[in-house]
N, C-alpha and C. Protein backbone atom coordinates (compact mmCIF):
# COMPACT_ATOMS: atom_id res chain seq x y z
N UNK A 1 2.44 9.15 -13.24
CA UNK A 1 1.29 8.49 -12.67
C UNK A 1 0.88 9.13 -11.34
N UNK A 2 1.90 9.33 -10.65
CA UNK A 2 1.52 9.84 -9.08
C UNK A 2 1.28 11.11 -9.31
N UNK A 3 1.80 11.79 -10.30
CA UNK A 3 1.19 13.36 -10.65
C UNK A 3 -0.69 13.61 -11.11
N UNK A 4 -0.93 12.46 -11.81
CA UNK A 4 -2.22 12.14 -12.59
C UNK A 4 -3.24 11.65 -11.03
N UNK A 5 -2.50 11.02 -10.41
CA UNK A 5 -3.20 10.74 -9.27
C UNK A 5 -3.18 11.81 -8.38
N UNK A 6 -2.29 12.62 -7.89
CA UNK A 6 -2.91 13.65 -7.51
C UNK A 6 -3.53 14.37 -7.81
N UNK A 7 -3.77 15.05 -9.07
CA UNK A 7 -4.54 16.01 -10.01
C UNK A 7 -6.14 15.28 -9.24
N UNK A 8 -6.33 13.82 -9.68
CA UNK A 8 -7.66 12.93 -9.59
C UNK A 8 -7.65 13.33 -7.79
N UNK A 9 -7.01 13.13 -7.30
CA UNK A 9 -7.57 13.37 -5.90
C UNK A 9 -7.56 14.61 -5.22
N UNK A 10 -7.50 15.77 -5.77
CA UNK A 10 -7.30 16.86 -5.29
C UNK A 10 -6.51 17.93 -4.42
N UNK A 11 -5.20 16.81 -5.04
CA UNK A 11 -4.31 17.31 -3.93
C UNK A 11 -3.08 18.36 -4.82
N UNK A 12 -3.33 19.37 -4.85
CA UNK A 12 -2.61 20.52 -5.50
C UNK A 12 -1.12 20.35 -4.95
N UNK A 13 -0.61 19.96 -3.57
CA UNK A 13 0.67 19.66 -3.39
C UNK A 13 1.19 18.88 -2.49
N UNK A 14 2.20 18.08 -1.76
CA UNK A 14 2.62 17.42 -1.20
C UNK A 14 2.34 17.89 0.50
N UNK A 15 1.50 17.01 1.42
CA UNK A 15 1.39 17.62 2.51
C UNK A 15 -0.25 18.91 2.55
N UNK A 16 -0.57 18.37 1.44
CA UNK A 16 -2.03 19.36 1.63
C UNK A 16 -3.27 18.64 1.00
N UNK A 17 -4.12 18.62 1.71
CA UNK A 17 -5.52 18.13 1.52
C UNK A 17 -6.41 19.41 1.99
N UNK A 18 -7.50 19.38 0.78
CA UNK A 18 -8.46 20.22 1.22
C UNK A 18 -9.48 19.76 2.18
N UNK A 19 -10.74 20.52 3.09
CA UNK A 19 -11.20 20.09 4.06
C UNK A 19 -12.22 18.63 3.70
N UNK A 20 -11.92 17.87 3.81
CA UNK A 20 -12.66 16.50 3.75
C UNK A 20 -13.16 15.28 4.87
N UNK A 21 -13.28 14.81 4.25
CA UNK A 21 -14.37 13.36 5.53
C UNK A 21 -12.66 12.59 5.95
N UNK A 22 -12.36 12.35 7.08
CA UNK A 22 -11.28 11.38 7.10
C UNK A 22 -11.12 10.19 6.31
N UNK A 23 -12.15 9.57 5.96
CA UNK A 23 -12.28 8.25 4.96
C UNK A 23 -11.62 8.71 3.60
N UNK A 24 -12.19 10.02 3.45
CA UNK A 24 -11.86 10.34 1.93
C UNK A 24 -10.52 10.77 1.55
N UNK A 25 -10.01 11.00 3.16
CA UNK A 25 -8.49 11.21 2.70
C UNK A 25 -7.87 10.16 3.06
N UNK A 26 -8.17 8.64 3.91
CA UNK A 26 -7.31 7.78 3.70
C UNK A 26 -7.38 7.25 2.25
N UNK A 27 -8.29 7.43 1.42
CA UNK A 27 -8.81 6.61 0.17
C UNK A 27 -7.96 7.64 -0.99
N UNK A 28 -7.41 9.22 -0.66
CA UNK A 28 -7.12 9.69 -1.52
C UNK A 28 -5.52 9.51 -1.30
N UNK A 29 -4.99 9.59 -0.09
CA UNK A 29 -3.77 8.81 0.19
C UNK A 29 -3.14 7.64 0.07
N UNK A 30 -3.91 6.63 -0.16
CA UNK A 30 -4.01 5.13 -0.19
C UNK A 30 -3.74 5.17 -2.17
N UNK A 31 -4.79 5.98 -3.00
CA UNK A 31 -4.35 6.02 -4.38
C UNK A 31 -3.44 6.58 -4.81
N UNK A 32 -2.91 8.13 -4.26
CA UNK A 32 -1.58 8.82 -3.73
C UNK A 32 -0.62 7.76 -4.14
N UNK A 33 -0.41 6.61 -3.09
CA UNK A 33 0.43 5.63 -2.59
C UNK A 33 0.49 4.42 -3.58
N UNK A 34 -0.56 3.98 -4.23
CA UNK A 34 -0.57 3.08 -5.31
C UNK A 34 0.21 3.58 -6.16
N UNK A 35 -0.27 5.28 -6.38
CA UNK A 35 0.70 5.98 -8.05
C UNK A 35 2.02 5.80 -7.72
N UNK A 36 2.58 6.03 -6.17
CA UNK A 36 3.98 5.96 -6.04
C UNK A 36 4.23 4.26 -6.59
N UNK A 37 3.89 3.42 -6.19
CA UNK A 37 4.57 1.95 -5.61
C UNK A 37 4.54 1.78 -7.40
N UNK A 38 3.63 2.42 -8.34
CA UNK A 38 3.29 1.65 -10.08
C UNK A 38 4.78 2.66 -10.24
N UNK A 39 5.55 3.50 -10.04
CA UNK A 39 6.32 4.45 -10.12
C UNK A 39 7.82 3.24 -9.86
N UNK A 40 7.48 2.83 -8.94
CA UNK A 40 8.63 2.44 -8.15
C UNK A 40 8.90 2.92 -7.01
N UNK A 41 8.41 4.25 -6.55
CA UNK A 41 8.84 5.04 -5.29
C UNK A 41 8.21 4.29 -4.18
N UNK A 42 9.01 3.68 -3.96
CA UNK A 42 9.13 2.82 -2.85
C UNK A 42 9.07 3.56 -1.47
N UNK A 43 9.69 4.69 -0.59
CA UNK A 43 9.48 5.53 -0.09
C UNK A 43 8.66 5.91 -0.09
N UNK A 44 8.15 6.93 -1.24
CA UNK A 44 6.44 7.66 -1.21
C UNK A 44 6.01 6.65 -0.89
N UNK A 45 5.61 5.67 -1.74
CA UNK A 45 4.15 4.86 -1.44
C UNK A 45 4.12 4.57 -0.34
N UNK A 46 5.13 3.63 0.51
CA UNK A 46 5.00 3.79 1.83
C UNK A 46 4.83 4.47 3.01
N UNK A 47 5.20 5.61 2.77
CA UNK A 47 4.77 7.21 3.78
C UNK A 47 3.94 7.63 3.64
N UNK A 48 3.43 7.74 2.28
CA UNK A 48 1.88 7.61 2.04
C UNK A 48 0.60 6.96 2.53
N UNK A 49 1.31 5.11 2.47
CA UNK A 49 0.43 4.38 2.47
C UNK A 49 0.59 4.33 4.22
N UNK A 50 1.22 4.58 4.79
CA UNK A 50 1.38 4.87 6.45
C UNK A 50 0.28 5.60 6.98
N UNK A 51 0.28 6.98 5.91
CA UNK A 51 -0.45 8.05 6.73
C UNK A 51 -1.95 7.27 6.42
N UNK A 52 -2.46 6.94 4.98
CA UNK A 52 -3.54 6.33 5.14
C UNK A 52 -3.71 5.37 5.88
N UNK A 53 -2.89 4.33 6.21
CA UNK A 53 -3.23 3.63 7.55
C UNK A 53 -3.91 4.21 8.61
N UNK A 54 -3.02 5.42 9.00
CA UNK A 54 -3.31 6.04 10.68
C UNK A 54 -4.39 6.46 10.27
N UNK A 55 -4.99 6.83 9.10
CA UNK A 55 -6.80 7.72 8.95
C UNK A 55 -7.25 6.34 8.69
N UNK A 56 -7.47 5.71 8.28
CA UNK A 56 -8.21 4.25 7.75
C UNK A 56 -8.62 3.71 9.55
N UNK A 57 -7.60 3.81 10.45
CA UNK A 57 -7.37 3.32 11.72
C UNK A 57 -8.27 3.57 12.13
N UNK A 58 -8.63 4.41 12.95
CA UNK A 58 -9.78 5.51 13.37
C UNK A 58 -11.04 5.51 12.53
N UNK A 59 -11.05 4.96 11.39
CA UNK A 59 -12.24 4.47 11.05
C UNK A 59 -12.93 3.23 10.31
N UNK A 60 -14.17 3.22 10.20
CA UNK A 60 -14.49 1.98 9.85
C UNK A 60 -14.78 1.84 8.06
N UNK A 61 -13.75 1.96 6.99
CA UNK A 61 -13.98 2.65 6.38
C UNK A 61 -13.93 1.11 5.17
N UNK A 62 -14.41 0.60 4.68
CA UNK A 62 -14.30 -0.93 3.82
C UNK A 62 -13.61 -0.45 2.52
N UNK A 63 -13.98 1.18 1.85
CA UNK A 63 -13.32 1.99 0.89
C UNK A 63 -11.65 1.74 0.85
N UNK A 64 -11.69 2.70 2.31
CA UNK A 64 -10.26 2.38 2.41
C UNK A 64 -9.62 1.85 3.02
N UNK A 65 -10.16 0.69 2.93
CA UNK A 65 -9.07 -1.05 3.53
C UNK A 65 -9.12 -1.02 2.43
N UNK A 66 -9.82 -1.25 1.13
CA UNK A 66 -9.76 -1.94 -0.23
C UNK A 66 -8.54 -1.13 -0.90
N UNK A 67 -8.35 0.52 -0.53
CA UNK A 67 -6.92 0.85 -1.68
C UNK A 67 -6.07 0.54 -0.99
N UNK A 68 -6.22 0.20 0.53
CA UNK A 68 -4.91 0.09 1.39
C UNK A 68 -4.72 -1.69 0.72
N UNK A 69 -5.55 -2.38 0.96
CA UNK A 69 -5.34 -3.72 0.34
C UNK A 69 -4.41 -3.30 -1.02
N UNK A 70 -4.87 -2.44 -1.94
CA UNK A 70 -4.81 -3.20 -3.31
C UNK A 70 -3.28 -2.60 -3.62
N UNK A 71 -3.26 -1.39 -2.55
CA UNK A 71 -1.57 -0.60 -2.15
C UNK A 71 -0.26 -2.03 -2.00
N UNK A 72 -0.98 -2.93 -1.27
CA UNK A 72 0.03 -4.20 -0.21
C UNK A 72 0.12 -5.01 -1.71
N UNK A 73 -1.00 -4.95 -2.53
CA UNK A 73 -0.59 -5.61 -3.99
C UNK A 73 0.44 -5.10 -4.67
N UNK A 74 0.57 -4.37 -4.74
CA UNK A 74 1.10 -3.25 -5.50
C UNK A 74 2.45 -3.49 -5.38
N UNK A 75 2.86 -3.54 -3.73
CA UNK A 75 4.26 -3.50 -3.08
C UNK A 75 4.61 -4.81 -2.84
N UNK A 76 3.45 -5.58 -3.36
CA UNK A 76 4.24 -7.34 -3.12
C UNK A 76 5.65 -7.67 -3.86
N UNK A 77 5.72 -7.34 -5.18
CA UNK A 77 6.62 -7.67 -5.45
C UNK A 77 7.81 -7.10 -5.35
N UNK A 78 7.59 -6.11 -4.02
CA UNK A 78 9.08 -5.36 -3.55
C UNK A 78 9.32 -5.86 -2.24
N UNK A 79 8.39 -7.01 -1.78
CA UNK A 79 8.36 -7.81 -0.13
C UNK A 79 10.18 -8.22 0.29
N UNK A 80 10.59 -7.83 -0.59
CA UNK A 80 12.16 -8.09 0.00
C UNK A 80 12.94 -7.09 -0.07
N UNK A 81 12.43 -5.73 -0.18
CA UNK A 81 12.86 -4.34 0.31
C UNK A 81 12.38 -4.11 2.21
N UNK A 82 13.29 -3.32 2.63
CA UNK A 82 12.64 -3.69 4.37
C UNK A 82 11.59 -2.09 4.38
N UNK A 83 11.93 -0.75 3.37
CA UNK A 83 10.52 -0.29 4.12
C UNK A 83 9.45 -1.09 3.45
N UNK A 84 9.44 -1.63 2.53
CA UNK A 84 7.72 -2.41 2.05
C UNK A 84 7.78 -3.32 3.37
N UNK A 85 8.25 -4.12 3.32
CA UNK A 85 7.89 -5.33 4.82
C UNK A 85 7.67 -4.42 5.66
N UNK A 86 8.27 -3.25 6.42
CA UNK A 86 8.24 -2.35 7.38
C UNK A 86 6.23 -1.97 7.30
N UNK A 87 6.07 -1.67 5.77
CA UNK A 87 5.25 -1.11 5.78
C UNK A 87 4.19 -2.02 5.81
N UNK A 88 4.04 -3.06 5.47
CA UNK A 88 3.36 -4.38 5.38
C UNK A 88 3.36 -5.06 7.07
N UNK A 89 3.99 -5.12 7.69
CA UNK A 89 3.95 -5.20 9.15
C UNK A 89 2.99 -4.19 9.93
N UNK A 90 3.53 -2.44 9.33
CA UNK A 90 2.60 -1.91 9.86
C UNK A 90 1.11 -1.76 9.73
N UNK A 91 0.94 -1.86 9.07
CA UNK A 91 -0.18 -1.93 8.00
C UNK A 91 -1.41 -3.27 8.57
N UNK A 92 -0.65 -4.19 8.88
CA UNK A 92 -1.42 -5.42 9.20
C UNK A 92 -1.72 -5.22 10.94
N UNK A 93 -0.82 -4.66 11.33
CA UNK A 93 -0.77 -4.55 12.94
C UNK A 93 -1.84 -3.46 13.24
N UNK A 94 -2.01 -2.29 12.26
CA UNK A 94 -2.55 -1.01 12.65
C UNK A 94 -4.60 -1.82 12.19
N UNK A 95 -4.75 -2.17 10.95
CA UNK A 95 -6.08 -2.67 11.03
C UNK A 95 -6.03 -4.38 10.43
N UNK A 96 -6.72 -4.46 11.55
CA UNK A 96 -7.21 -6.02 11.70
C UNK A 96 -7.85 -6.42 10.78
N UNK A 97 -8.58 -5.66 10.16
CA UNK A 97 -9.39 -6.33 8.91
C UNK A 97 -8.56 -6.72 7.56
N UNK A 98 -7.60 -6.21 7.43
CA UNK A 98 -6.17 -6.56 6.83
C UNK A 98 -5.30 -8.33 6.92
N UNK A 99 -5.75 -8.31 8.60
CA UNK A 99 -5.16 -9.60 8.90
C UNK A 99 -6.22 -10.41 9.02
N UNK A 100 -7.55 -9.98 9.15
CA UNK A 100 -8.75 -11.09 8.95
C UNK A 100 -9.22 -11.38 7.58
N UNK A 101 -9.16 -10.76 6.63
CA UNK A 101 -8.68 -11.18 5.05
C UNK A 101 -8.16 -12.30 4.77
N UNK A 102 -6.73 -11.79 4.99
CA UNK A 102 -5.85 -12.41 4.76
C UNK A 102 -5.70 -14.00 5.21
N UNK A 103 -5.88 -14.33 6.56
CA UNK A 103 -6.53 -15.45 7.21
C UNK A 103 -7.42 -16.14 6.48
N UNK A 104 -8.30 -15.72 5.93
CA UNK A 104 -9.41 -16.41 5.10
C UNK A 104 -8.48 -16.96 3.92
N UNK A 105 -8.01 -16.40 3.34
CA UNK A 105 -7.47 -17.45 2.18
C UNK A 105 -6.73 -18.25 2.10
C-alpha cells in the first residue's frame, strides 16, 4: 500500500520530493503516512505524518488538515501505542485547526 502510495504521489524514494508547492507535499506526506498506519507501520506513518505536520504548519492549507485528520483516523486504533499518542499530541499542538474540530463535536 505505502509502495502504491508513493508511486501516486511521486515520490520515487524515501526522503525525496520533486520541486512542489509546500501544501502539496504536506498532502503527499500526510497520504505517504496513511499507506504506512493501513500497513501497520506505526513508525513510518508517524515520521511521516510529523513531517507533514511541520509543512501543513506554515500553511493555511484545509487539503492538508483533511489527510492529516483522516492520518489521526487511521492511528486511532493504535491510541495506546506512545509514538501514535506522541504523534497525536503533536499534531494537535502544532495546528489548531485540529483542536478546533475536534472541540466542535
Amino acid at each position: 500500500m505505502a509502495s502504491r502510495l508513493r508511486r501516486r504521489c511521486r515520490v520515487p524514494a524515501e526522503g525525496y520530493f520533486p520541486v512542489r508547492n509546500s501544501g502539496g507535499k504536506a498532502v503527499d506526506l500526510a497520504l505517504l503516512a496513511i499507506g504506512y498506519a493501513l500497513q501497520g507501520e506505526l513508525d513510518q506513518a508517524c515520521a511521516r505524518g510529523r513531517e507533514a505536520v511541520d509543512l501543513a504548519g506554515s500553511l493555511d492549507s484545509a487539503r492538508a488538515i483533511t489527510y492529516i485528520r483522516r492520518l489521526l483516523g487511521e492511528l486511532a486504533p493504535h491510541d495506546h501505542e506512545d509514538q501514535v499518542r506522541g504523534f497525536r499530541t503533536y499534531a494537535q499542538a502544532a495546528l489548531p485547526a485540529l483542536q478546533q474540530r475536534a472541540s466542535r463535536r
